[in-house]
Protein backbone atom coordinates (compact mmCIF):
# COMPACT_ATOMS: atom_id res chain seq x y z
CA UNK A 1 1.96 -26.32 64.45
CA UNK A 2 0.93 -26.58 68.15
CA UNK A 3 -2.74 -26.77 68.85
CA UNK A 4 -3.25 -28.19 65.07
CA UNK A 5 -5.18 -31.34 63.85
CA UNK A 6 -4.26 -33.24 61.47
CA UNK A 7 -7.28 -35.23 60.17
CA UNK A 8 -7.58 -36.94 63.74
CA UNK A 9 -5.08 -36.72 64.91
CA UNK A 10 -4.16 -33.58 67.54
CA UNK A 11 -0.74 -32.02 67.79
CA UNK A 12 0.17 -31.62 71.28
CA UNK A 13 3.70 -30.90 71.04
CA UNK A 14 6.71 -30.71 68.85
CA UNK A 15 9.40 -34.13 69.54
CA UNK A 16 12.73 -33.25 67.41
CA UNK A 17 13.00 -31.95 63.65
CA UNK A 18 15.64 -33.84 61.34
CA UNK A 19 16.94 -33.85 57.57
CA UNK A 20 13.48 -35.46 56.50
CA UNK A 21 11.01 -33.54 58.66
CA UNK A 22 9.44 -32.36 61.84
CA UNK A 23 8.41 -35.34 64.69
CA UNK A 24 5.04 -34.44 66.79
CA UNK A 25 3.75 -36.05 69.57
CA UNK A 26 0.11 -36.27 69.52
CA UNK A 27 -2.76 -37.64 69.96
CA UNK A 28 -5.39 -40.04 68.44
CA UNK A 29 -8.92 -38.59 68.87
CA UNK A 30 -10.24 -41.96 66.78
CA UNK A 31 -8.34 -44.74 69.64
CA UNK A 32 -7.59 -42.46 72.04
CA UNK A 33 -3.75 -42.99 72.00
CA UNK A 34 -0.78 -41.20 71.88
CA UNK A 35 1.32 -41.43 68.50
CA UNK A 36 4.15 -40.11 66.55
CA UNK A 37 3.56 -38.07 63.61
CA UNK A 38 6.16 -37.37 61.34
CA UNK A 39 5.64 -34.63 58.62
CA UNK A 40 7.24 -33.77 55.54
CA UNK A 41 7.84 -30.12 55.28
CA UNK A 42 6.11 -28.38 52.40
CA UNK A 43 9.31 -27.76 50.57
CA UNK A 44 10.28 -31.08 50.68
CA UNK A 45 6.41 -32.73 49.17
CA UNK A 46 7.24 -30.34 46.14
CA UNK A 47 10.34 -32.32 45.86
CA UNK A 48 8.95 -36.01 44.19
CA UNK A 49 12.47 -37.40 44.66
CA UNK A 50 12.05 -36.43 48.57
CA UNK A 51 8.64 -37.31 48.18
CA UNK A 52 8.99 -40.87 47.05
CA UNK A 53 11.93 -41.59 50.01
CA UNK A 54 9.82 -40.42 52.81
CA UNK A 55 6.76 -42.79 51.38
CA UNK A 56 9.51 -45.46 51.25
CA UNK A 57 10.84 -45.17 54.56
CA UNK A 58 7.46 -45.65 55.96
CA UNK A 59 7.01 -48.94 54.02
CA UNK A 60 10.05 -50.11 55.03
CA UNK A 61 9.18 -49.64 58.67
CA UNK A 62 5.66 -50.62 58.40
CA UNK A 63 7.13 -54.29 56.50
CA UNK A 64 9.29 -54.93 59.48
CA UNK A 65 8.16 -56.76 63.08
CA UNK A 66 10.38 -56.59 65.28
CA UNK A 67 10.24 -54.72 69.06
CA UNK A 68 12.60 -52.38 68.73
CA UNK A 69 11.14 -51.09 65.63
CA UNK A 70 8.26 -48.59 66.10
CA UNK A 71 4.96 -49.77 64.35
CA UNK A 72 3.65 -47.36 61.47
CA UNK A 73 -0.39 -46.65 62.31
CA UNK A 74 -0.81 -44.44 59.21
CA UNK A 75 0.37 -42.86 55.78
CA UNK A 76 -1.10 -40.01 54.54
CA UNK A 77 -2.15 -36.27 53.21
CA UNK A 78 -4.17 -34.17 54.14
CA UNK A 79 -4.35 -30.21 53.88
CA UNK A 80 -1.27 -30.72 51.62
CA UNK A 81 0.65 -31.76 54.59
CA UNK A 82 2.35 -35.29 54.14
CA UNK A 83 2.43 -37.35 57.04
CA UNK A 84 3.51 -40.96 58.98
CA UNK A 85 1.33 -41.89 62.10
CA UNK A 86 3.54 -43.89 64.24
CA UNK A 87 3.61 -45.72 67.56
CA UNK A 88 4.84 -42.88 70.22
CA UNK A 89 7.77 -44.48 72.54
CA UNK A 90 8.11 -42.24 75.69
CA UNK A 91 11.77 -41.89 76.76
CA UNK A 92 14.87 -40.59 76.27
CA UNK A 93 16.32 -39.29 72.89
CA UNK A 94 19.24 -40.95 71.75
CA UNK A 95 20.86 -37.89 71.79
CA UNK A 96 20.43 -37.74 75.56
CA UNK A 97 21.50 -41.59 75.86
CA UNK A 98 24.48 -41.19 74.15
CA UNK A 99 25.72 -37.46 74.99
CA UNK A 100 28.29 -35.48 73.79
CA UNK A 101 31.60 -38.23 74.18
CA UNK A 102 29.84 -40.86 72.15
CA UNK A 103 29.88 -44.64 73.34
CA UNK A 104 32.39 -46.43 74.78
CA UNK A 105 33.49 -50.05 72.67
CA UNK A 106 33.43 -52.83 74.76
């Protein structure tokens, strides 16, 4: 998907990939920002069950405030592709924070 637009938004690379889909960084050509896209794969948008959770999650997020929750820009289809625009957060994974022995309990 590199070197792909997604209405306005352009793919400039790919972020992680997960049980519900595949995380993009890019950016928007509208604001002229960097966001988060997260897409639903096209096997999963045949799925309504998977359909209707992914839709969910992103009104979940977008109903919460808080600043360690990422803000949700956008909802939406296009090309048959199912997406969330979401704030981009440059950093570390939590997969690199937390490496391979877990965390310690205090």
């Amino acid at each position: 998907m590199m070197e792909r637009t997604i209405l306005h938004y352009q793919i400039v690379e790919t972020l992680g990939r997960g049980g519900m889909g595949v995380v993009y960084k890019a950016r928007d050509t509208h604001l002229g920002r960097f966001v988060a896209i997260k897409v639903l794969p096209p096997e999963k948008v045949a799925d309504p069950v998977r359909k209707r959770r992914f839709v969910q999650e992103a009104k979940a997020a977008f109903a919460l405030n808080h600043p360690n929750i990422v803000h949700i820009y956008d909802i939406a289809e296009a090309d048959g592709i199912q997406f969330i625009a979401m704030e981009y957060v440059p950093g570390k994974t939590l997969g690199q924070m937390i490496g391979r022995k877990g965390l310690r309990l205090k």
